[in-house]
N, C-alpha and C. Protein backbone atom coordinates (compact mmCIF):
# COMPACT_ATOMS: atom_id res chain seq x y z
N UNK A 1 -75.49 191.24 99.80
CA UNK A 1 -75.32 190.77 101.19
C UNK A 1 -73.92 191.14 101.68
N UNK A 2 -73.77 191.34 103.11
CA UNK A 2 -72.60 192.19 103.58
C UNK A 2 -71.46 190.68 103.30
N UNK A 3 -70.44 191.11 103.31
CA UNK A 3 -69.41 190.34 103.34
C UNK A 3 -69.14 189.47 104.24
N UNK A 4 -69.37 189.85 105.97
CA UNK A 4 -68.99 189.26 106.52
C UNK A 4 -70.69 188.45 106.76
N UNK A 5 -71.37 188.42 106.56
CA UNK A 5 -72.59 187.63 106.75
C UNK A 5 -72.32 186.41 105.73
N UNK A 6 -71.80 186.61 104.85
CA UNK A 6 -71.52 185.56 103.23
C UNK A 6 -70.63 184.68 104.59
N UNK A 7 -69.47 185.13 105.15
CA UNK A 7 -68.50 184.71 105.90
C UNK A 7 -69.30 183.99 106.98
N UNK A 8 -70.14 183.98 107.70
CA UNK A 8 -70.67 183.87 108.73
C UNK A 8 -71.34 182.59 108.20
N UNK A 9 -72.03 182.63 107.16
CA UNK A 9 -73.05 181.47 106.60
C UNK A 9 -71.97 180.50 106.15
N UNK A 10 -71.46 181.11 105.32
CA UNK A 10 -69.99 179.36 104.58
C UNK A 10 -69.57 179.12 106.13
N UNK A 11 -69.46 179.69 107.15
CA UNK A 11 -68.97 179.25 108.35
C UNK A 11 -69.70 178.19 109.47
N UNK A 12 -70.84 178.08 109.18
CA UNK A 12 -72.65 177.75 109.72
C UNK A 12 -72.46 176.61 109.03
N UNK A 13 -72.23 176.61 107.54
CA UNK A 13 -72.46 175.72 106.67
C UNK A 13 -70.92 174.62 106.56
N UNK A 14 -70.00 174.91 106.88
CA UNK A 14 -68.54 173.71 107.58
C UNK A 14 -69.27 173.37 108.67
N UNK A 15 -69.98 173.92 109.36
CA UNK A 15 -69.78 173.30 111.10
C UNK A 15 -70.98 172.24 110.95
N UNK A 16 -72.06 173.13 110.06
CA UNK A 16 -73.11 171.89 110.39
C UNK A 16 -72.94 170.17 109.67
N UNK A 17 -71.48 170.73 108.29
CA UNK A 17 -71.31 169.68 107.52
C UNK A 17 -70.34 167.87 108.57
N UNK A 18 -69.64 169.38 109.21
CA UNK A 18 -68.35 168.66 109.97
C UNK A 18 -69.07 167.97 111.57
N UNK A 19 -70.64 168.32 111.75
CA UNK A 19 -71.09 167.73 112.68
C UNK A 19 -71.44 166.41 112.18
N UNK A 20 -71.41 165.75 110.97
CA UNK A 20 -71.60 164.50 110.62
C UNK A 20 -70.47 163.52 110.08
N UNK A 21 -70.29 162.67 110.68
CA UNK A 21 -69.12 161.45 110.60
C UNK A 21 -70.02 160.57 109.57
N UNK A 22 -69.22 160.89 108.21
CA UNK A 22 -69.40 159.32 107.17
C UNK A 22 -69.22 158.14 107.63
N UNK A 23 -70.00 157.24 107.70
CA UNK A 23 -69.55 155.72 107.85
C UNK A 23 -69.12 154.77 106.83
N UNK A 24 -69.44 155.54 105.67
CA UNK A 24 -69.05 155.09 104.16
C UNK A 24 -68.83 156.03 103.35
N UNK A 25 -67.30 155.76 102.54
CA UNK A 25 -66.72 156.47 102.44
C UNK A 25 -66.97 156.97 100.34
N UNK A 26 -67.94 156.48 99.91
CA UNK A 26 -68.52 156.07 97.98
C UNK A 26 -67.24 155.98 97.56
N UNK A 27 -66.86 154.98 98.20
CA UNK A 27 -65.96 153.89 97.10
C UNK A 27 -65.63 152.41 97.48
N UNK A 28 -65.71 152.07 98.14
CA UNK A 28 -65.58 150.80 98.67
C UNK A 28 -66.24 150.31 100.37
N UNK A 29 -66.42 149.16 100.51
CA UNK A 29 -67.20 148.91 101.74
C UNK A 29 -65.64 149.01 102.67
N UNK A 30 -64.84 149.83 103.03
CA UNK A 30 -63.61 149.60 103.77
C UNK A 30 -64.39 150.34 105.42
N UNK A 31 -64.26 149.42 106.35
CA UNK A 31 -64.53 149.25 107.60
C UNK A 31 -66.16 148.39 107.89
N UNK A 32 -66.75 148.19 106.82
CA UNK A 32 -68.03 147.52 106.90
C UNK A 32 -67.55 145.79 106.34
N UNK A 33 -68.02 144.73 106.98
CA UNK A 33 -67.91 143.36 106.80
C UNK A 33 -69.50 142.85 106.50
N UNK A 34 -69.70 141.91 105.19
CA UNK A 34 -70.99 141.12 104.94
C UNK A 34 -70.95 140.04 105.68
N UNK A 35 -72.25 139.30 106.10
CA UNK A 35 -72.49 138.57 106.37
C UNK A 35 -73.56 137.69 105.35
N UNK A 36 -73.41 136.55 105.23
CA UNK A 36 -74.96 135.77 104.48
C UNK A 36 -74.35 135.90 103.01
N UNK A 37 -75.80 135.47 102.31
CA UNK A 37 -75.60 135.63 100.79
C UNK A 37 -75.54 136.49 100.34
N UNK A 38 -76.00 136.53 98.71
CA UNK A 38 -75.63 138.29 98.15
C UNK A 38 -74.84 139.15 98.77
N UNK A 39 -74.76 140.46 98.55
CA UNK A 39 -73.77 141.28 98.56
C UNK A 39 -73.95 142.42 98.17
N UNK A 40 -73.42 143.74 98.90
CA UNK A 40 -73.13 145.07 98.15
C UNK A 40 -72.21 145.06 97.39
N UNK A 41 -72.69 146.02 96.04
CA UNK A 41 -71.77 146.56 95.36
C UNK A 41 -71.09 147.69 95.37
N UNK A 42 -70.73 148.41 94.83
CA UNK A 42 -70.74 149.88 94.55
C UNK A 42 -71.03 149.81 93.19
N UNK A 43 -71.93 150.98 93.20
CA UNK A 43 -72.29 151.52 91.92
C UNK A 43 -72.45 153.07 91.58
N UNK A 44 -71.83 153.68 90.96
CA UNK A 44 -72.15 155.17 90.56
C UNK A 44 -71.58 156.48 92.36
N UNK A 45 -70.61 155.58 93.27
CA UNK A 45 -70.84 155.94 94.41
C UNK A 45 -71.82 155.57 95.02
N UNK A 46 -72.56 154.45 94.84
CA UNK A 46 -73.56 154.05 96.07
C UNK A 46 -73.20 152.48 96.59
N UNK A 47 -73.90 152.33 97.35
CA UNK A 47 -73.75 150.91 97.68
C UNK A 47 -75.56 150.07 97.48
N UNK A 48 -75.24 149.38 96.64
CA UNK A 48 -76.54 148.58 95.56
C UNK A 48 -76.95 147.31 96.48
N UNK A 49 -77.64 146.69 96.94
CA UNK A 49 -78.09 145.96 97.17
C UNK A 49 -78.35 144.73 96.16
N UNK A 50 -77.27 143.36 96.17
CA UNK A 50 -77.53 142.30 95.28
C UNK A 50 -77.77 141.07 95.64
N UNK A 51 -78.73 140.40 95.57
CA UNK A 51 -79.26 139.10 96.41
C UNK A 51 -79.61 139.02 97.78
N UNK A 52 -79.47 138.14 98.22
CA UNK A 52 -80.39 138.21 99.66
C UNK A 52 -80.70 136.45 100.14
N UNK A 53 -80.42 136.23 101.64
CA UNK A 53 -80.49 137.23 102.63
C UNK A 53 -79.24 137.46 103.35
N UNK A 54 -78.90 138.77 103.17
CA UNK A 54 -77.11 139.16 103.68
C UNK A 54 -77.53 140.01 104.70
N UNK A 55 -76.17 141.19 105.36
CA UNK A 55 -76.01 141.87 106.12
C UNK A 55 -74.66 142.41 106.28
N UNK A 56 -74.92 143.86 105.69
CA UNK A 56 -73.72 144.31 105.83
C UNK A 56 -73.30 145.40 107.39
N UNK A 57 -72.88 145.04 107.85
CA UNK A 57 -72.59 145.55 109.26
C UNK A 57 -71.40 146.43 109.24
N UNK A 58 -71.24 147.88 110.37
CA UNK A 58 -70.33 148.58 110.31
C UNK A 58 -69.52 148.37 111.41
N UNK A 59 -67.67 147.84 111.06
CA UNK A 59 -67.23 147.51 112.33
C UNK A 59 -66.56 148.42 112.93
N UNK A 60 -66.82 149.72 112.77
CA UNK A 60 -65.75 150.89 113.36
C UNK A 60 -66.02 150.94 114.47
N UNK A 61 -67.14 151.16 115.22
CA UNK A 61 -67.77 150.88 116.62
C UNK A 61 -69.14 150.99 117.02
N UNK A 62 -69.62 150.50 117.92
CA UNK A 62 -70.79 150.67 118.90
C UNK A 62 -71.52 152.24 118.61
N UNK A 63 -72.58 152.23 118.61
CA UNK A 63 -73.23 153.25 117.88
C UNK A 63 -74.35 153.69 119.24
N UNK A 64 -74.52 155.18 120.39
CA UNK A 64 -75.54 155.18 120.58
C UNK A 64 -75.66 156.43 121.16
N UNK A 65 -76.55 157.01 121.89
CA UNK A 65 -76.45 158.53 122.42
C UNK A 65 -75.96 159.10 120.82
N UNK A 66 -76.78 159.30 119.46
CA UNK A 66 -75.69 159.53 118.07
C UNK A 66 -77.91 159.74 117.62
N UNK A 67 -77.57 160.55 116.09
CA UNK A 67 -78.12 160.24 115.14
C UNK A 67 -77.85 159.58 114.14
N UNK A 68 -78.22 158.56 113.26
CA UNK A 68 -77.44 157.82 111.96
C UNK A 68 -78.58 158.26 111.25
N UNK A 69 -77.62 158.82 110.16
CA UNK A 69 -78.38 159.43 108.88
C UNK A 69 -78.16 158.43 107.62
N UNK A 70 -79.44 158.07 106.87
CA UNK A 70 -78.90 157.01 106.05
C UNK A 70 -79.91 157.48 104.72
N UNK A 71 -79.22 158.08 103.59
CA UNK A 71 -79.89 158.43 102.32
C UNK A 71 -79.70 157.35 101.55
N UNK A 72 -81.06 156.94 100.98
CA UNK A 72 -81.34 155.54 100.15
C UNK A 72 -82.63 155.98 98.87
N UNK A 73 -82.35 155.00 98.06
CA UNK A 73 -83.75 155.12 97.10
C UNK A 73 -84.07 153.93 96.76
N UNK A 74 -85.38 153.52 96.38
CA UNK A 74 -85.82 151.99 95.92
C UNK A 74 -85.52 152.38 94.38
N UNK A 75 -85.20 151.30 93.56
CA UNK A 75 -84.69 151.87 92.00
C UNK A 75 -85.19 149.87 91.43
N UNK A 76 -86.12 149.42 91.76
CA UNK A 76 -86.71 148.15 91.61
C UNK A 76 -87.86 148.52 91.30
N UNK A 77 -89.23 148.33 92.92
CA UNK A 77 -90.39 148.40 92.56
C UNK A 77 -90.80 149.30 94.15
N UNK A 78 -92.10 149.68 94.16
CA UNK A 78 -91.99 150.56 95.37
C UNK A 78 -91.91 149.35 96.76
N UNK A 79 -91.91 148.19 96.40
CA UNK A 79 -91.91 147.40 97.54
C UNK A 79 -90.39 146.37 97.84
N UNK A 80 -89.41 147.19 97.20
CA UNK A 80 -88.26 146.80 97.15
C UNK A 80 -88.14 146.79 99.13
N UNK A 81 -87.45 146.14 99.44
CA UNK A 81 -87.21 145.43 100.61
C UNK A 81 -85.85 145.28 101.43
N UNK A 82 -85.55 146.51 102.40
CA UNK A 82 -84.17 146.65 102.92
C UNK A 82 -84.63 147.10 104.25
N UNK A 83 -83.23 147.23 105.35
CA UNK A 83 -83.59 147.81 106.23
C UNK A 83 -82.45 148.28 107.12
N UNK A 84 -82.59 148.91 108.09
CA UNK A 84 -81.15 149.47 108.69
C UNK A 84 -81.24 148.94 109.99
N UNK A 85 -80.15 147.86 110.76
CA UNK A 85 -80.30 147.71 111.83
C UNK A 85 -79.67 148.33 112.73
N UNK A 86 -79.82 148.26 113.75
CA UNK A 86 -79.13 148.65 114.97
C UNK A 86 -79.32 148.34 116.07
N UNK A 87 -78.74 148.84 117.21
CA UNK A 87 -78.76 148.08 118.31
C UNK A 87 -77.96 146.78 118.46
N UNK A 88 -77.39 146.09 117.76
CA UNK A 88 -77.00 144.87 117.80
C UNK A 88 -75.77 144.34 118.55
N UNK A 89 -75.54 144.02 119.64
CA UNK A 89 -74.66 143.91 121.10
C UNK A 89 -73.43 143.21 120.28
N UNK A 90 -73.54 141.94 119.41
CA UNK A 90 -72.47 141.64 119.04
C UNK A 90 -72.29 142.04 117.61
N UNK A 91 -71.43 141.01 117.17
CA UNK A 91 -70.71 141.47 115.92
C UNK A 91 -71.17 140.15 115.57
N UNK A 92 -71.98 140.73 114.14
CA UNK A 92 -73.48 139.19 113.46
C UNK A 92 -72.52 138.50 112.70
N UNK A 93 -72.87 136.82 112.84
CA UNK A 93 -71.87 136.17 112.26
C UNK A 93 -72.85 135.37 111.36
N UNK A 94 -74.33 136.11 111.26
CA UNK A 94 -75.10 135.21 110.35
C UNK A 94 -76.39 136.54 109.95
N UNK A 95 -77.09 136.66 108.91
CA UNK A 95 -77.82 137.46 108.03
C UNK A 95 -78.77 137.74 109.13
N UNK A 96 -79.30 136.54 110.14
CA UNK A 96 -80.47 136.80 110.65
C UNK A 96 -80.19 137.17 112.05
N UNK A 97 -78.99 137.82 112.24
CA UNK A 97 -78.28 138.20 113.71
C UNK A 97 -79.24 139.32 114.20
N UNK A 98 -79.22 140.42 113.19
CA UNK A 98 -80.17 141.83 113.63
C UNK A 98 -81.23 141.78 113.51
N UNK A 99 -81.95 140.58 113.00
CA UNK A 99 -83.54 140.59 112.96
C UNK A 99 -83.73 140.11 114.79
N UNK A 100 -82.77 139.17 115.17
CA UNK A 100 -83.10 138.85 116.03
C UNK A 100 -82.52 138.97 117.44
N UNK A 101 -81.63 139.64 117.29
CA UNK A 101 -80.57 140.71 118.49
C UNK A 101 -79.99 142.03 118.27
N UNK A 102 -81.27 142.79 117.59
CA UNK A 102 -81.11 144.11 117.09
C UNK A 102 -82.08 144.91 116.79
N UNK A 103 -82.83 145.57 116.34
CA UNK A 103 -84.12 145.92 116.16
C UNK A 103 -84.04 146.78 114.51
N UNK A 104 -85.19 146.06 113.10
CA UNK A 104 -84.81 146.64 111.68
C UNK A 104 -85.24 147.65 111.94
N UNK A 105 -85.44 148.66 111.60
CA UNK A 105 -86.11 149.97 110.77
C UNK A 105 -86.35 149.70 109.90
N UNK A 106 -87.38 149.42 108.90
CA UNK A 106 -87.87 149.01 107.63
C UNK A 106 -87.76 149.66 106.39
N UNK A 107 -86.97 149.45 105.51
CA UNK A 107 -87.71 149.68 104.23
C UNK A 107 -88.57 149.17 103.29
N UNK A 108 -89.69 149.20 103.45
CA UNK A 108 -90.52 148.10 102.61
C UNK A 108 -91.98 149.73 102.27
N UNK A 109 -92.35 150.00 101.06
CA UNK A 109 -93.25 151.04 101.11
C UNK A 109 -94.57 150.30 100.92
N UNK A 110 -94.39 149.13 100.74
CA UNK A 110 -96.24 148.34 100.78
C UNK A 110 -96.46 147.94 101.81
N UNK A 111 -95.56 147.74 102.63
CA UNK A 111 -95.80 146.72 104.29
C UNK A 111 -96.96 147.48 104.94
N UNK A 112 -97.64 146.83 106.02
CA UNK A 112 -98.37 147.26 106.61
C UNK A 112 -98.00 148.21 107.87
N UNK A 113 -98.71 148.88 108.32
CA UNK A 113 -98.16 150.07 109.27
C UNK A 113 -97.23 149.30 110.27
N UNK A 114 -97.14 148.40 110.53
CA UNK A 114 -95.96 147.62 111.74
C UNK A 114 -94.75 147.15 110.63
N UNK A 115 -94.69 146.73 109.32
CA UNK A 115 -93.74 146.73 108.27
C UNK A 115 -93.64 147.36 107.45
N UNK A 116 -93.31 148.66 107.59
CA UNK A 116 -93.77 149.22 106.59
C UNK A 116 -92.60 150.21 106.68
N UNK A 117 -91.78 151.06 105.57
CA UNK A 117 -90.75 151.88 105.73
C UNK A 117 -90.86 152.77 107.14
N UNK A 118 -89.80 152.86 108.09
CA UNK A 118 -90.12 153.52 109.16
C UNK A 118 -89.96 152.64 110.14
N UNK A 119 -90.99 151.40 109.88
CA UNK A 119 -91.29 150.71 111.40
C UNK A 119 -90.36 150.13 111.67
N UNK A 120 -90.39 149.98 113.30
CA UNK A 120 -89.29 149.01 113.97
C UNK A 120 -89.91 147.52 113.65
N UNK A 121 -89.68 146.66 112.63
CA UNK A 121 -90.65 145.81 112.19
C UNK A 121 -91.09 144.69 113.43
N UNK A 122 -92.29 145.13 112.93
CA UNK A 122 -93.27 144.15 113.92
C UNK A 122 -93.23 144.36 115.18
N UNK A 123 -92.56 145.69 115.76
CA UNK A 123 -93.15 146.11 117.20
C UNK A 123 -93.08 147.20 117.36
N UNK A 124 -92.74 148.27 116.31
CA UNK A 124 -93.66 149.54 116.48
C UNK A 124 -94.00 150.12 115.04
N UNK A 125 -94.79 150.27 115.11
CA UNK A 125 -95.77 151.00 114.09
C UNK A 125 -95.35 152.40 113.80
N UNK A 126 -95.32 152.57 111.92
CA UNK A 126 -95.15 153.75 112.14
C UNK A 126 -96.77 154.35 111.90
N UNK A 127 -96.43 156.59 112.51
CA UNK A 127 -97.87 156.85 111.98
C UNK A 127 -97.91 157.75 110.60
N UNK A 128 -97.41 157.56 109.86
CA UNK A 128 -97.39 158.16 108.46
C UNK A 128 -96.39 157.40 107.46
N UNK A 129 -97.19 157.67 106.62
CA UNK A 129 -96.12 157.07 104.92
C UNK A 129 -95.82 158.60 104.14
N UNK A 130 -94.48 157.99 104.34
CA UNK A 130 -93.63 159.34 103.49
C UNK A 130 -92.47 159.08 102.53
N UNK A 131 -92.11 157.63 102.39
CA UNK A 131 -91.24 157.33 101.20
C UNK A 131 -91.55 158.01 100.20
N UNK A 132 -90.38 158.52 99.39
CA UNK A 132 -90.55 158.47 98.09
C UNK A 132 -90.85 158.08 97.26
N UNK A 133 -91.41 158.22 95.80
CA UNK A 133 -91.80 157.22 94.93
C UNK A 133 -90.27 156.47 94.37
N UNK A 134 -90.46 155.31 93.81
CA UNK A 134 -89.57 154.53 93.63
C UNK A 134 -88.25 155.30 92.33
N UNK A 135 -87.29 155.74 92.98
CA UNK A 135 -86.43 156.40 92.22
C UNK A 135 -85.94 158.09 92.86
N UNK A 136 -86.56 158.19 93.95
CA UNK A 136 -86.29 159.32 94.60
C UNK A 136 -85.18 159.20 95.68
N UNK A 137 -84.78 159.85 95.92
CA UNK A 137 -83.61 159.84 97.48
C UNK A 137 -84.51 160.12 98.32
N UNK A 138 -84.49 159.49 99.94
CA UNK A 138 -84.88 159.42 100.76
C UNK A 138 -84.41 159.72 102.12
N UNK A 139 -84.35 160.86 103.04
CA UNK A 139 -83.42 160.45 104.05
C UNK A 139 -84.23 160.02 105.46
N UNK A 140 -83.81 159.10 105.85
CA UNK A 140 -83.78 159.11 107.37
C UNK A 140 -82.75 158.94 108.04
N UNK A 141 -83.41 159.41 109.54
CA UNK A 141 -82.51 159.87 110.77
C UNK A 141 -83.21 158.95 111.64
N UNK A 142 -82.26 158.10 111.93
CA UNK A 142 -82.68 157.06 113.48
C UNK A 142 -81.92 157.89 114.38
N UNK A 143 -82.70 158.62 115.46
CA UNK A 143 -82.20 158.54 116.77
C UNK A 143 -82.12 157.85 117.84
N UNK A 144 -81.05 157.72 118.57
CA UNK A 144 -80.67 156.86 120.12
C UNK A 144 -80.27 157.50 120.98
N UNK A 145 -81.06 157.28 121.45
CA UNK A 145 -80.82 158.22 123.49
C UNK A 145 -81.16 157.48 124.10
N UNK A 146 -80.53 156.83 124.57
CA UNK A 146 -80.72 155.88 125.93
C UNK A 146 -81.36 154.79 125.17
N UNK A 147 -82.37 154.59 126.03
CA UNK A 147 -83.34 153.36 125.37
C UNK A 147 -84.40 153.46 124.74
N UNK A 148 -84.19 154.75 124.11
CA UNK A 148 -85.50 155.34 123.18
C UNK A 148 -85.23 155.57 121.49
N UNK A 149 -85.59 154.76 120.62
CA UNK A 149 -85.33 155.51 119.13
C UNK A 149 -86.58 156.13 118.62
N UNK A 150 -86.47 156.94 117.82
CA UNK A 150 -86.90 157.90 117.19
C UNK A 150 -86.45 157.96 115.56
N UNK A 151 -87.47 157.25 114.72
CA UNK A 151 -87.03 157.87 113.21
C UNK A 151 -87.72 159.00 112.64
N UNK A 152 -87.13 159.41 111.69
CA UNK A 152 -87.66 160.61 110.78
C UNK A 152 -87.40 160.32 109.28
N UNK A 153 -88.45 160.47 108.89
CA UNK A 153 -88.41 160.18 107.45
C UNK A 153 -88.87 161.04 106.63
N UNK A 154 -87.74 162.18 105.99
CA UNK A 154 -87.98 163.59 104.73
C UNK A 154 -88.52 164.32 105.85
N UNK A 155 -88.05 164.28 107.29
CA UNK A 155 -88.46 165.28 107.84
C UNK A 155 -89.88 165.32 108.55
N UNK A 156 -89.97 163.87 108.67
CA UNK A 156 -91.40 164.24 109.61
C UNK A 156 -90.86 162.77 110.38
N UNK A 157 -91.09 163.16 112.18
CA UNK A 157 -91.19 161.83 113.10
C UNK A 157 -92.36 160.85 112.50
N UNK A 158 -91.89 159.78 112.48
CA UNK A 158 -93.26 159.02 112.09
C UNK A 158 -92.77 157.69 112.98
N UNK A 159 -92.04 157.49 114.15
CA UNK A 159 -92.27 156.34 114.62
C UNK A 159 -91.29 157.09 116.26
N UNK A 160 -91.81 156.75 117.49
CA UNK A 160 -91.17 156.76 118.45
C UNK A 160 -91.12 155.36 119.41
N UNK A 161 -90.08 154.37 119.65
CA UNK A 161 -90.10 153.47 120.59
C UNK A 161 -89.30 153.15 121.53
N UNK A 162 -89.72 152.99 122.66
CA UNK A 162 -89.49 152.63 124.10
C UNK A 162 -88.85 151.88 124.54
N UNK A 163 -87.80 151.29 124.51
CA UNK A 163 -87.72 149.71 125.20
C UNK A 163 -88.55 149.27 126.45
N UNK A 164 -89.08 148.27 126.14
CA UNK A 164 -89.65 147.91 127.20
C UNK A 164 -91.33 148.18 127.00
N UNK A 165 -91.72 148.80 126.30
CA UNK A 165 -93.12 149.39 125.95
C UNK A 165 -93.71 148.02 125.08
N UNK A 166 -94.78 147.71 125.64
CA UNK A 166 -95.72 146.76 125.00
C UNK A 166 -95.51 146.90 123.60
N UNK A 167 -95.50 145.32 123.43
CA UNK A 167 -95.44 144.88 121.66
C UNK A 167 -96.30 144.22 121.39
N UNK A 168 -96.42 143.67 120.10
CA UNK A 168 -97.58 142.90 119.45
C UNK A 168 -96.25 141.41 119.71
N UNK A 169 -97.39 140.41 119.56
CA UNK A 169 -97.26 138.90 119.72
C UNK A 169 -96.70 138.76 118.59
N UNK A 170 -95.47 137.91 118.56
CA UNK A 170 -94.71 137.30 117.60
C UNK A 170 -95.82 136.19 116.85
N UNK A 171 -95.80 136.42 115.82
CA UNK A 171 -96.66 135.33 115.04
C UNK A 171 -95.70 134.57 114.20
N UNK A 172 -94.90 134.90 113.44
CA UNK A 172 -94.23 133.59 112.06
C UNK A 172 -92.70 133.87 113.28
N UNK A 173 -91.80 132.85 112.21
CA UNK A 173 -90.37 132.84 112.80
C UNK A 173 -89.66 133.76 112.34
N UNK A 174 -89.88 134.75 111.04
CA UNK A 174 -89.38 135.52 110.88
C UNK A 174 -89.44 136.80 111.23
N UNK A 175 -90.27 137.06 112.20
CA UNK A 175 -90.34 137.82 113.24
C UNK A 175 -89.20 137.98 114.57
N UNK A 176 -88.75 139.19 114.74
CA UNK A 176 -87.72 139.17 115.85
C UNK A 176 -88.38 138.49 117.02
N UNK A 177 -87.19 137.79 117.37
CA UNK A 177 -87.16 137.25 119.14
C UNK A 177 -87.57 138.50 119.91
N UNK A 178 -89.06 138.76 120.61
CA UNK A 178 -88.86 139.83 121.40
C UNK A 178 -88.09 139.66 123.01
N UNK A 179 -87.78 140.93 122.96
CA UNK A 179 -86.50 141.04 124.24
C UNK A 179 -86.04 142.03 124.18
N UNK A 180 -85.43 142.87 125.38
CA UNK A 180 -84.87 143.69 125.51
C UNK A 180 -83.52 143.74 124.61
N UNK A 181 -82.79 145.22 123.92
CA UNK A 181 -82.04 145.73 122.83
C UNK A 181 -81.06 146.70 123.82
N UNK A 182 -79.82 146.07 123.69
CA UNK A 182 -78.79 147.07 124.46
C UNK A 182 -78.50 148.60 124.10
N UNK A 183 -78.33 149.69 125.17
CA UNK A 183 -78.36 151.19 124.58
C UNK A 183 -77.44 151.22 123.34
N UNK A 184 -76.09 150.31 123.28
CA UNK A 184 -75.30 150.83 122.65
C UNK A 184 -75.38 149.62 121.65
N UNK A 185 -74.95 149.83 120.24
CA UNK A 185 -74.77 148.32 119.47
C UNK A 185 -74.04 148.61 118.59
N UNK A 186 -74.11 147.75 117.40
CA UNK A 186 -72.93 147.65 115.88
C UNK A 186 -74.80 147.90 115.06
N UNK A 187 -74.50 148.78 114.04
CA UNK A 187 -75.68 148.98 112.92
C UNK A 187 -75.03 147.85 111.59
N UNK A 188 -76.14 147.90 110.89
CA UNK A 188 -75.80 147.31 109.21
C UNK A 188 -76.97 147.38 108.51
N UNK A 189 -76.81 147.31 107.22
CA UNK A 189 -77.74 147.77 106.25
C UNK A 189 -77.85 145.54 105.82
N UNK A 190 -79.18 145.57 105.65
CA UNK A 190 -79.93 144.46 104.53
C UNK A 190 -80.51 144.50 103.13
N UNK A 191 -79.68 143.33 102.70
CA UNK A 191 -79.59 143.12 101.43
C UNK A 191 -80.86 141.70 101.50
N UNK A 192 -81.90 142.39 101.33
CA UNK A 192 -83.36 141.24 101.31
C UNK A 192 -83.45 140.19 100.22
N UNK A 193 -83.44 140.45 98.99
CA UNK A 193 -83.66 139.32 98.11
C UNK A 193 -83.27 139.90 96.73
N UNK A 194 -83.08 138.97 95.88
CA UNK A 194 -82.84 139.31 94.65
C UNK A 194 -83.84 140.53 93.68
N UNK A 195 -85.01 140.27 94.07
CA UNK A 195 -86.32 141.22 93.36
C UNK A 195 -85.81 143.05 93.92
N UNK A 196 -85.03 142.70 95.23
CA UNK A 196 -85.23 144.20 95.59
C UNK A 196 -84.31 144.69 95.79
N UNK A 197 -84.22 145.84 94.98
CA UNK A 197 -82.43 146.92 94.68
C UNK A 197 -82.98 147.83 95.25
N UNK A 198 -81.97 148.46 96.27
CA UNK A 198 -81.76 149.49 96.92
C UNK A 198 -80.35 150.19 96.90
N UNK A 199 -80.57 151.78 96.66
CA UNK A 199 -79.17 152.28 96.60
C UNK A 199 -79.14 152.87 98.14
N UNK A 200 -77.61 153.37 98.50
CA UNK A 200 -77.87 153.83 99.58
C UNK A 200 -76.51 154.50 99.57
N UNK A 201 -76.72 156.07 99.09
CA UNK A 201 -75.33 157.30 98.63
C UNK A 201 -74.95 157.66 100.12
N UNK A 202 -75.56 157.64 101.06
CA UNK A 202 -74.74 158.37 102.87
C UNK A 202 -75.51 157.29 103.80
N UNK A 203 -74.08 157.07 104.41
CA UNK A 203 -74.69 156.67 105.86
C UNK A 203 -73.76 157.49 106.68
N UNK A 204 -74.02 158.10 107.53
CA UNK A 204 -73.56 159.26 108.64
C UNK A 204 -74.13 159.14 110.13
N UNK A 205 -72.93 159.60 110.89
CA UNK A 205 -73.53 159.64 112.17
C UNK A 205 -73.46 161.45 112.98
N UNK A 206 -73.53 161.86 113.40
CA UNK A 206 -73.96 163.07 114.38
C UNK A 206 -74.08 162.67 116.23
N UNK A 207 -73.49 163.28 116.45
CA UNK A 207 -73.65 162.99 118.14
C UNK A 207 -73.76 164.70 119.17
């Protein structure tokens, strides 16, 4: 291969690296604050999921018009239990802040198509299962544009939602308050319960 093409590609390959802002840096939670019980660790460069029900939130800033890229693996059982929030207007001073002034993205690979890895739980459905088996890396990409997210999971859309677009009826309390979700918010990762370990090596943003 010609020389300057080698040059051209390592050049392709900085720009597309340097289009993504780490939000965690694999070594310590420095700019992210917990909320609730349990807690992240670090482990091996990741951040482990221990007990539950917590929330670790990122306080660098308001997140939106952005992609957040977040590589995770279940290393429990395939129904290990996490999720990535966002949207969330304030800064959560309790575990159950983003269930209920934020909207999860699910990790759960047994849930049903409205809980289920992907979904905005319990008001949009995703249309495909594409997790990994339990021990694989996983990436998704939540997009935000305006008042629309969009996830992707290993590369296939499997959930698009609307604000404002018809939802299903809240049934238990642990179901989000439905209501409108501000364009811009603070994200954080959930630490669900003791049974379910989740690693999680990148969280990144792109704009």
């Amino acid at each position: 291969m010609p020389r300057f093409l080698l040059l051209a590609l390592a050049a392709s390959s900085l720009l597309t690296a340097a289009d993504w802002k780490p939000l965690f840096n694999g070594k310590d939670t420095s700019g992210w604050e917990h909320v609730g019980p349990g807690q992240f660790v670090i482990e091996d460069g990741n951040l482990k999921t221990q007990g539950g029900m917590g929330l670790l939130w990122y306080k660098g800033e308001k997140l939106a018009n952005c992609t957040v890229r977040v590589v995770y693996k279940t290393v429990s059982t395939p129904g290990a239990n996490s999720g990535i929030y966002i949207r969330m207007e304030e800064q959560p001073k309790d575990p159950w802040y983003g269930v209920h002034n934020g909207y999860e993205v699910q990790i759960d690979a047994r849930g049903d198509e409205w809980h289920a890895t992907g979904a905005i739980y319990s008001l949009s459905k995703i249309t495909k299962r594409v997790q990994k088996p339990t021990g694989e890396w996983n990436t998704m990409e939540i997009t935000l544009k305006g008042p629309e997210t969009t996830v992707r999971l290993n590369g296939d859309v499997i959930n698009t939602f609307h604000e404002g677009q018809e939802v299903p009826e809240r049934k238990v309390w642990f179901e989000p308050v439905r209501g409108p979700r501000p364009d811009s918010g603070y994200i954080g990762l959930q630490n669900h319960d003791e049974k379910s370990i989740v690693l999680f090596k990148e969280i990144s943003v792109s704009r």
